[in-house]
PDB file of N, CA and C in Angstrom:
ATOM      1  N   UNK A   1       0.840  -1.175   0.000  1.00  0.00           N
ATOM      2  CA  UNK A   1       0.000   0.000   0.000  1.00  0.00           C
ATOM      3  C   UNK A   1       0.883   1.235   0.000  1.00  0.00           C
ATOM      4  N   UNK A   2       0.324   2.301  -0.546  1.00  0.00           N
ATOM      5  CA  UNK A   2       1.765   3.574  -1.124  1.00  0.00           C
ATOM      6  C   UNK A   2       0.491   4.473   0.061  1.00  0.00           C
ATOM      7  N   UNK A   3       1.288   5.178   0.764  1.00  0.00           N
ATOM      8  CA  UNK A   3       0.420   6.131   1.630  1.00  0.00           C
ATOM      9  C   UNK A   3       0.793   7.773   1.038  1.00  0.00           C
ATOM     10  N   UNK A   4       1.938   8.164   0.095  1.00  0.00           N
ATOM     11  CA  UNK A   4       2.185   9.055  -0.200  1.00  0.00           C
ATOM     12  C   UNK A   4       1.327   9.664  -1.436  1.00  0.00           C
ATOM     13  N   UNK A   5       1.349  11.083  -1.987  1.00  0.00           N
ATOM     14  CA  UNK A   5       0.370  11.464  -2.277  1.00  0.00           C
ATOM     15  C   UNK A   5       0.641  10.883  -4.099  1.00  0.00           C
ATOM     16  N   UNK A   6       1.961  10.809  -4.350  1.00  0.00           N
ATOM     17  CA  UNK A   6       2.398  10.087  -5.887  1.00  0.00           C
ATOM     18  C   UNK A   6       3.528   8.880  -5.505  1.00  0.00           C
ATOM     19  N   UNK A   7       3.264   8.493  -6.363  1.00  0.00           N
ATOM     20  CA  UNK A   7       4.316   6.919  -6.573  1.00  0.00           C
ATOM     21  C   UNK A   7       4.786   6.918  -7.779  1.00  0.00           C
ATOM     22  N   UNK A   8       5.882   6.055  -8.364  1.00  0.00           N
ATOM     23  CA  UNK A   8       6.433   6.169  -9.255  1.00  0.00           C
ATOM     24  C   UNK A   8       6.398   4.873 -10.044  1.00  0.00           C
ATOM     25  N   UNK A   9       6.145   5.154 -11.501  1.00  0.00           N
ATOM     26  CA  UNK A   9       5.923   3.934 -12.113  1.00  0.00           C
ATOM     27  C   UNK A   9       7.456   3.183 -13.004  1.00  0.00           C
ATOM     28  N   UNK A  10       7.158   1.889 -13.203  1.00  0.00           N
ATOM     29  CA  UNK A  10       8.049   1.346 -13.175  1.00  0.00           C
ATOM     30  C   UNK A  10       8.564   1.920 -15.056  1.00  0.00           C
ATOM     31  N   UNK A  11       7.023   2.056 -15.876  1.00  0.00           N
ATOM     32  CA  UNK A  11       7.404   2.074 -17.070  1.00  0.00           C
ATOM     33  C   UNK A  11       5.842   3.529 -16.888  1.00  0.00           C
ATOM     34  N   UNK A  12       6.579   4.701 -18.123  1.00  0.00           N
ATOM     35  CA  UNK A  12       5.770   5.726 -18.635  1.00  0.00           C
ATOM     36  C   UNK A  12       3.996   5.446 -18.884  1.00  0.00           C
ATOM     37  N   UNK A  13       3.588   6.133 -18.142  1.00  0.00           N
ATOM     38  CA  UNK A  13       1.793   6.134 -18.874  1.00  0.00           C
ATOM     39  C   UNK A  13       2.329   6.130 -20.385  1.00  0.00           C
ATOM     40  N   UNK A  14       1.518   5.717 -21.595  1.00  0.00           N
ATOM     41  CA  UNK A  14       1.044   6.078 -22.891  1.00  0.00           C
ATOM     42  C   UNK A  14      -0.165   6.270 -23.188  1.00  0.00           C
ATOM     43  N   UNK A  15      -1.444   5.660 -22.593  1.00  0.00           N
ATOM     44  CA  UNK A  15      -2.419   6.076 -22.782  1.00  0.00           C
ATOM     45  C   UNK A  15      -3.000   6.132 -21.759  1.00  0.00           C
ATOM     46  N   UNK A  16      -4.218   6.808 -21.665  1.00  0.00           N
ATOM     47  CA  UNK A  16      -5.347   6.670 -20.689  1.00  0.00           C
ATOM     48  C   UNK A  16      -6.425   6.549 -21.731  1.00  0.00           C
ATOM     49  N   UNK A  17      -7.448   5.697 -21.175  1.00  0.00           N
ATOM     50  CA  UNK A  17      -8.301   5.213 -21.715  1.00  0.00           C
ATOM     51  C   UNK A  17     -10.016   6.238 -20.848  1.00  0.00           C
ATOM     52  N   UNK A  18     -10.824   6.755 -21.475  1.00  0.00           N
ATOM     53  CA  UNK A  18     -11.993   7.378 -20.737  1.00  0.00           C
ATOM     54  C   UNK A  18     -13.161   6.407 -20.886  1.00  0.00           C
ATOM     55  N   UNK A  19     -14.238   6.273 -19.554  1.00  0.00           N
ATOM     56  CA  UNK A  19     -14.666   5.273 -19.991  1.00  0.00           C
ATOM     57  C   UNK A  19     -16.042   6.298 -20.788  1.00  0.00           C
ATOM     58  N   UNK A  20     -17.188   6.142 -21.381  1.00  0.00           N
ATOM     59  CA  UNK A  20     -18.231   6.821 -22.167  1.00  0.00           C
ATOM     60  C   UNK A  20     -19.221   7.590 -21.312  1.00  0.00           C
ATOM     61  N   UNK A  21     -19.138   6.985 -20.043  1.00  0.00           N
ATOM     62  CA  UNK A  21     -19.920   8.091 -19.244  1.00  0.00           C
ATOM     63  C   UNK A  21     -19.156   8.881 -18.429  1.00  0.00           C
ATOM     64  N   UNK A  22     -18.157   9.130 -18.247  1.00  0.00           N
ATOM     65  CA  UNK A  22     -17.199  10.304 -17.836  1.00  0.00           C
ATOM     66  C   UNK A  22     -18.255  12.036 -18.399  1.00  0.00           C
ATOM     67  N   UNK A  23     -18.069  12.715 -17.069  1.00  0.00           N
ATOM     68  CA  UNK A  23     -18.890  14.057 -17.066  1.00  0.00           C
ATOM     69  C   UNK A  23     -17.683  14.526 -18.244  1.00  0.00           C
ATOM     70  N   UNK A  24     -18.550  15.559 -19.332  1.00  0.00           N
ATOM     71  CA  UNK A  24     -18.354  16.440 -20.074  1.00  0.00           C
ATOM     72  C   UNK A  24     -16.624  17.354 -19.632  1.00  0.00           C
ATOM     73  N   UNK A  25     -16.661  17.916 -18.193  1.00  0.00           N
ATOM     74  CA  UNK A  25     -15.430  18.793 -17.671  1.00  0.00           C
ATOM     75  C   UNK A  25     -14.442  17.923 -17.393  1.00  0.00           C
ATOM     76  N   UNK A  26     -14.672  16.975 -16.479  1.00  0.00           N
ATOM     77  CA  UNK A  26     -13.761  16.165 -16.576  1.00  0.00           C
ATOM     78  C   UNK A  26     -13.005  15.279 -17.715  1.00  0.00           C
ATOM     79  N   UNK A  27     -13.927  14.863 -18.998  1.00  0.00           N
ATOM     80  CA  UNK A  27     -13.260  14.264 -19.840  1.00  0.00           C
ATOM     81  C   UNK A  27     -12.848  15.157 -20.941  1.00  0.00           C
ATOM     82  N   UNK A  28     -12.537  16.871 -21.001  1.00  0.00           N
ATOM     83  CA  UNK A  28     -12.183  17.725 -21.811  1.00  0.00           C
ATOM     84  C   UNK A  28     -10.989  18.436 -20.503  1.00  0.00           C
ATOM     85  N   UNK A  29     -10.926  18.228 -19.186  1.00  0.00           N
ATOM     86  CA  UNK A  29      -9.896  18.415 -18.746  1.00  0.00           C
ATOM     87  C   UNK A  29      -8.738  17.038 -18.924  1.00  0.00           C
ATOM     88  N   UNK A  30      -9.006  15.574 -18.688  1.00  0.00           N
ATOM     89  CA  UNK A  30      -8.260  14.854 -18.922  1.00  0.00           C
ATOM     90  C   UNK A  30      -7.610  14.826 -20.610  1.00  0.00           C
ATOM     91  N   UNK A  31      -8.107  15.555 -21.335  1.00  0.00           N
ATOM     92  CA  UNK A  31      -7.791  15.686 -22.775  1.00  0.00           C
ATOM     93  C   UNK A  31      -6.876  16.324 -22.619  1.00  0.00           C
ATOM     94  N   UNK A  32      -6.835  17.323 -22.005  1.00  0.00           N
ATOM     95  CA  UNK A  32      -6.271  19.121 -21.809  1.00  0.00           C
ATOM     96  C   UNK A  32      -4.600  18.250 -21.446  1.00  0.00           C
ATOM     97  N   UNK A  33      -4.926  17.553 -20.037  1.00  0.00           N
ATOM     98  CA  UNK A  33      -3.737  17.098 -19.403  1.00  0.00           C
ATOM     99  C   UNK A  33      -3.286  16.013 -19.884  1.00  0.00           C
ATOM    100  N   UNK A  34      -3.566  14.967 -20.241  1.00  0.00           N
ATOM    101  CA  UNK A  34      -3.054  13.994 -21.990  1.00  0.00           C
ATOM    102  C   UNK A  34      -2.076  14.353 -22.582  1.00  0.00           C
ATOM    103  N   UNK A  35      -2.596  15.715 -23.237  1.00  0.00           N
ATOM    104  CA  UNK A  35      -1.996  16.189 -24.504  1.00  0.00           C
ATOM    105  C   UNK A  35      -0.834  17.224 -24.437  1.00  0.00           C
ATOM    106  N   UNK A  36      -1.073  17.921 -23.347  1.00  0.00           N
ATOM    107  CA  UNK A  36       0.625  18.566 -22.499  1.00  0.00           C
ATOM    108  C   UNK A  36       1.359  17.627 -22.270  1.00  0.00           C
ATOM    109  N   UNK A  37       0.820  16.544 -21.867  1.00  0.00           N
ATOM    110  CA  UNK A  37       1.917  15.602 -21.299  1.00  0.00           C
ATOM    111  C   UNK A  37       2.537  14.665 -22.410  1.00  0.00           C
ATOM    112  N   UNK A  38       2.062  14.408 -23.712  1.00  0.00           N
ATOM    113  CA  UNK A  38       2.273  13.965 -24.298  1.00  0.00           C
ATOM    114  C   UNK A  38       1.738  12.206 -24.628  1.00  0.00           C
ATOM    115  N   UNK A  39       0.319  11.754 -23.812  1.00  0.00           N
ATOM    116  CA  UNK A  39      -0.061  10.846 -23.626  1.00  0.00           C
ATOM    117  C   UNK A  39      -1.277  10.968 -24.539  1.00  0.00           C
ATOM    118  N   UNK A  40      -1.319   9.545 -25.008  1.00  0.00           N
ATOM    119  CA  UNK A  40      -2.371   9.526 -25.877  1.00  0.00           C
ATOM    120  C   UNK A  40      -4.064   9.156 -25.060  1.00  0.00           C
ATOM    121  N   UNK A  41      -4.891  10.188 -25.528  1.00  0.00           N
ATOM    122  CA  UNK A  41      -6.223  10.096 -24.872  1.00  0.00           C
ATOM    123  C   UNK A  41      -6.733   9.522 -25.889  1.00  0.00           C
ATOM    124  N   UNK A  42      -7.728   8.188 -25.242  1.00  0.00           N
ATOM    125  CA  UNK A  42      -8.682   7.460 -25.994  1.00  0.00           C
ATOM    126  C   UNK A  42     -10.144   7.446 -25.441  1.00  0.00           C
ATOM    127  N   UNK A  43     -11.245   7.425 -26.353  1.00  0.00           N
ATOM    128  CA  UNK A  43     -12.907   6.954 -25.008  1.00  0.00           C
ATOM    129  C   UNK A  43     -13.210   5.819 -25.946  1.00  0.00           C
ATOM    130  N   UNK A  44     -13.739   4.898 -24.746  1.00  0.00           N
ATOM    131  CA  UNK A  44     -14.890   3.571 -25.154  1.00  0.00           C
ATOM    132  C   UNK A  44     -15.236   3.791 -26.473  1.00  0.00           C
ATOM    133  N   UNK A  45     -15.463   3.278 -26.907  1.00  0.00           N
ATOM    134  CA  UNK A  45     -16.616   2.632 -28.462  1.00  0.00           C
ATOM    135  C   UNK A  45     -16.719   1.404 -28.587  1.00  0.00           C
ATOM    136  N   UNK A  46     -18.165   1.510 -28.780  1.00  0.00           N
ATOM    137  CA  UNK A  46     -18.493   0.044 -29.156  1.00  0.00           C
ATOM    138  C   UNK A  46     -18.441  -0.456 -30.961  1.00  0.00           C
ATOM    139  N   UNK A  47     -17.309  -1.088 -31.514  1.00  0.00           N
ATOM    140  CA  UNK A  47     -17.525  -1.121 -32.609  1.00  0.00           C
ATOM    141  C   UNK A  47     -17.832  -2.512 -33.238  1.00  0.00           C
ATOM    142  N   UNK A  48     -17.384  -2.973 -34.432  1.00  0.00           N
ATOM    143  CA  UNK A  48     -18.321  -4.416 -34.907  1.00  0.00           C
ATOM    144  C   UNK A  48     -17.548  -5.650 -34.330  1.00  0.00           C
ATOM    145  N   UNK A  49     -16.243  -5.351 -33.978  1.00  0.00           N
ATOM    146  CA  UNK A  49     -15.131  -6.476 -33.187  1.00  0.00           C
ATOM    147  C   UNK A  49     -15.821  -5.848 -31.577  1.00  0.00           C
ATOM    148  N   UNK A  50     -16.401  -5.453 -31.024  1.00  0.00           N
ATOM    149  CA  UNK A  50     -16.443  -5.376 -29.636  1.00  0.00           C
ATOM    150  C   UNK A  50     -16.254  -4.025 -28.961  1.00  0.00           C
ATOM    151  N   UNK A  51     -15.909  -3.675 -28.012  1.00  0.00           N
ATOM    152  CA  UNK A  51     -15.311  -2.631 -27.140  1.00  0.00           C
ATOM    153  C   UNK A  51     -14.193  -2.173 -28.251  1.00  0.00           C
ATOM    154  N   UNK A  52     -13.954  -0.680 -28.134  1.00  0.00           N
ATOM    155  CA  UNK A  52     -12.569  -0.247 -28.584  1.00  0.00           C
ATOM    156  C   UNK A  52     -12.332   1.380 -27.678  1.00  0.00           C
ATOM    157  N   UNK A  53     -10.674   1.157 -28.053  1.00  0.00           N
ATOM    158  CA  UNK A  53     -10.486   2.584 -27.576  1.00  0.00           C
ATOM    159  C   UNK A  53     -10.169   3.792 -28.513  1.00  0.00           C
ATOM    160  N   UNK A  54     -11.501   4.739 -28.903  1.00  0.00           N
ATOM    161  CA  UNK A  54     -11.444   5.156 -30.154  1.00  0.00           C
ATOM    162  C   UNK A  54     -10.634   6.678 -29.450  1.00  0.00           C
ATOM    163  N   UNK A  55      -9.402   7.010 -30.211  1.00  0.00           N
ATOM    164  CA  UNK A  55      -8.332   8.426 -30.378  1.00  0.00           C
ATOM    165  C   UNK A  55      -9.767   9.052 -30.262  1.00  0.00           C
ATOM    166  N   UNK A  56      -8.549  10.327 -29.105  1.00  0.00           N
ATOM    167  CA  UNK A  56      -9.596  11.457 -29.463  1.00  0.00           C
ATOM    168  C   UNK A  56      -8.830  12.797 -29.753  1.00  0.00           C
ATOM    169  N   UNK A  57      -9.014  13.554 -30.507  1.00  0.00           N
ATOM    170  CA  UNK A  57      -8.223  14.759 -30.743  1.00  0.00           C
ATOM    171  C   UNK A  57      -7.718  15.772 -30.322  1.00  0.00           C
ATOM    172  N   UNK A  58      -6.934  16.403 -30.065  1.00  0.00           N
ATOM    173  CA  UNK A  58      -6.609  17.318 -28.868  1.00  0.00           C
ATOM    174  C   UNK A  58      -7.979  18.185 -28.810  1.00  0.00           C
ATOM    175  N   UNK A  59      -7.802  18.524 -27.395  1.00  0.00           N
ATOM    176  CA  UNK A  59      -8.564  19.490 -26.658  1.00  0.00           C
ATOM    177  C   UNK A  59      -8.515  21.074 -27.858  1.00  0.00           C
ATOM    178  N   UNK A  60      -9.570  21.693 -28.271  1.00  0.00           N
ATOM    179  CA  UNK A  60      -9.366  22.914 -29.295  1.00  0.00           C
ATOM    180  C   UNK A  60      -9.052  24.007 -28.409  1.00  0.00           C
ATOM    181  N   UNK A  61      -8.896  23.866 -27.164  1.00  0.00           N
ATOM    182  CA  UNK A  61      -8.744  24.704 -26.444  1.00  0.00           C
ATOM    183  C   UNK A  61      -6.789  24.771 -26.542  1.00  0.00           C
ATOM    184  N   UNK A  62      -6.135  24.582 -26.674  1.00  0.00           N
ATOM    185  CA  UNK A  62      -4.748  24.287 -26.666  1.00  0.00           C
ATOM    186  C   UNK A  62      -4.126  24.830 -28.211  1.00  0.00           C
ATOM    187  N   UNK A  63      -3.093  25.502 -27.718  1.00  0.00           N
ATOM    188  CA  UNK A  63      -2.498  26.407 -28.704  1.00  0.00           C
ATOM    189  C   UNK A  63      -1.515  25.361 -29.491  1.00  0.00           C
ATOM    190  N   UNK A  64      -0.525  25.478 -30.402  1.00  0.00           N
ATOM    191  CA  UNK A  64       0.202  24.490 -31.051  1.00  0.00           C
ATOM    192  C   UNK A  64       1.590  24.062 -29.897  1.00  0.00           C
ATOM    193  N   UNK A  65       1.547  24.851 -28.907  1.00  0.00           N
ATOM    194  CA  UNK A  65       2.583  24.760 -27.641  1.00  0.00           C
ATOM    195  C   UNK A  65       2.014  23.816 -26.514  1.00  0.00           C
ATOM    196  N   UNK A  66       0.613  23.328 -26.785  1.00  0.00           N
ATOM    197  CA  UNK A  66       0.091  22.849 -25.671  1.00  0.00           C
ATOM    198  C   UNK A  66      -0.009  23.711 -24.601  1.00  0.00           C
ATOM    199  N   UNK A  67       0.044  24.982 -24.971  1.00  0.00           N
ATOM    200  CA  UNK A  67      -0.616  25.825 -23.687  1.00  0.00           C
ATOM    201  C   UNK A  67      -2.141  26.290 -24.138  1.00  0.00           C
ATOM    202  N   UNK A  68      -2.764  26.268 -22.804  1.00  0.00           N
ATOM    203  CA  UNK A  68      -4.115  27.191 -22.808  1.00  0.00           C
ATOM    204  C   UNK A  68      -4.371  28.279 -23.996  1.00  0.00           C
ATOM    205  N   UNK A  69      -5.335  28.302 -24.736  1.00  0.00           N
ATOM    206  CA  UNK A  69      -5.857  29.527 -25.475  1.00  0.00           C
ATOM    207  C   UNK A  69      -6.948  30.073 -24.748  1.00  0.00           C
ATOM    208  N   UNK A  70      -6.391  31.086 -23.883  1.00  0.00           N
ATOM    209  CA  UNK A  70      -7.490  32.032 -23.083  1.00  0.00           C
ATOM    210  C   UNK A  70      -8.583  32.833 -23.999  1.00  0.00           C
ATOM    211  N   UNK A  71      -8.255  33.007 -25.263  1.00  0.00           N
ATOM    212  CA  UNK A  71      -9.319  33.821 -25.874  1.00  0.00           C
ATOM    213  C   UNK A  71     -10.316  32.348 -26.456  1.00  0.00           C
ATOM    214  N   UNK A  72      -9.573  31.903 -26.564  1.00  0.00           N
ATOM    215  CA  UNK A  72     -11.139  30.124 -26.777  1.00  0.00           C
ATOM    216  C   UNK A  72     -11.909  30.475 -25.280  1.00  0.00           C
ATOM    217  N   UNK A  73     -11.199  30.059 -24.408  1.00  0.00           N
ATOM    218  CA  UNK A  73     -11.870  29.850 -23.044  1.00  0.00           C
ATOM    219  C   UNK A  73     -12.918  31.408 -23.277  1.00  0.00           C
ATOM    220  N   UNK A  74     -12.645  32.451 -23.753  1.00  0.00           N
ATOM    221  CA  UNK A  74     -13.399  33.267 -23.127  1.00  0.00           C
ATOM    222  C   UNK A  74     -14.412  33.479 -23.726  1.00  0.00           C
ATOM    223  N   UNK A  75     -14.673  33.451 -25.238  1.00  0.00           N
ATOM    224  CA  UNK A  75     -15.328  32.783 -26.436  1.00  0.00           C
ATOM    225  C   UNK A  75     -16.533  31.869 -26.151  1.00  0.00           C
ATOM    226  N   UNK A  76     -15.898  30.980 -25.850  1.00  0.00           N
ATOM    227  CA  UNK A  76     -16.861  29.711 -25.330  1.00  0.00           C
ATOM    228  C   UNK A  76     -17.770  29.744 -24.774  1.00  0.00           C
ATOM    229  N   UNK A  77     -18.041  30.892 -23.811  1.00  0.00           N
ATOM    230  CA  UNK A  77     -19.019  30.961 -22.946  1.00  0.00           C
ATOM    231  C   UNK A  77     -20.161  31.320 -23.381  1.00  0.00           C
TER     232      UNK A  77
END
């Protein structure tokens, strides 16, 4: 059991997988943080072989630096 607040993995995340009912903020913030980090974000689909993990495209909120575009965010509303 790890009682500290991070642990360290033996080998790099590459993906995270979202499952299809993940809330709207949360699964466009895990995009956000994915794609700075350089990890590939996938969500559920059900396709004709079964379950899949269908790519999802960066967050449009993110500049070509992977930083925040504050004038999207402000836009958006």
């Amino acid at each position: 059991m790890q009682t500290n607040e991070w642990f360290y993995l033996n080998k790099p995340v590459r993906r995270v997988i979202a499952g299809h009912r993940m809330p709207s903020a949360l699964f466009e913030a895990m995009n956000i943080i994915c794609n700075s980090m350089g990890i590939e974000f996938c969500r559920t689909g059900i396709g004709d072989e079964g379950i899949d993990a269908d790519y999802v495209e960066p967050s449009k909120i993110l500049t070509p630096n992977n930083h925040l575009d504050w004038n999207v965010l402000k836009n958006d509303r």
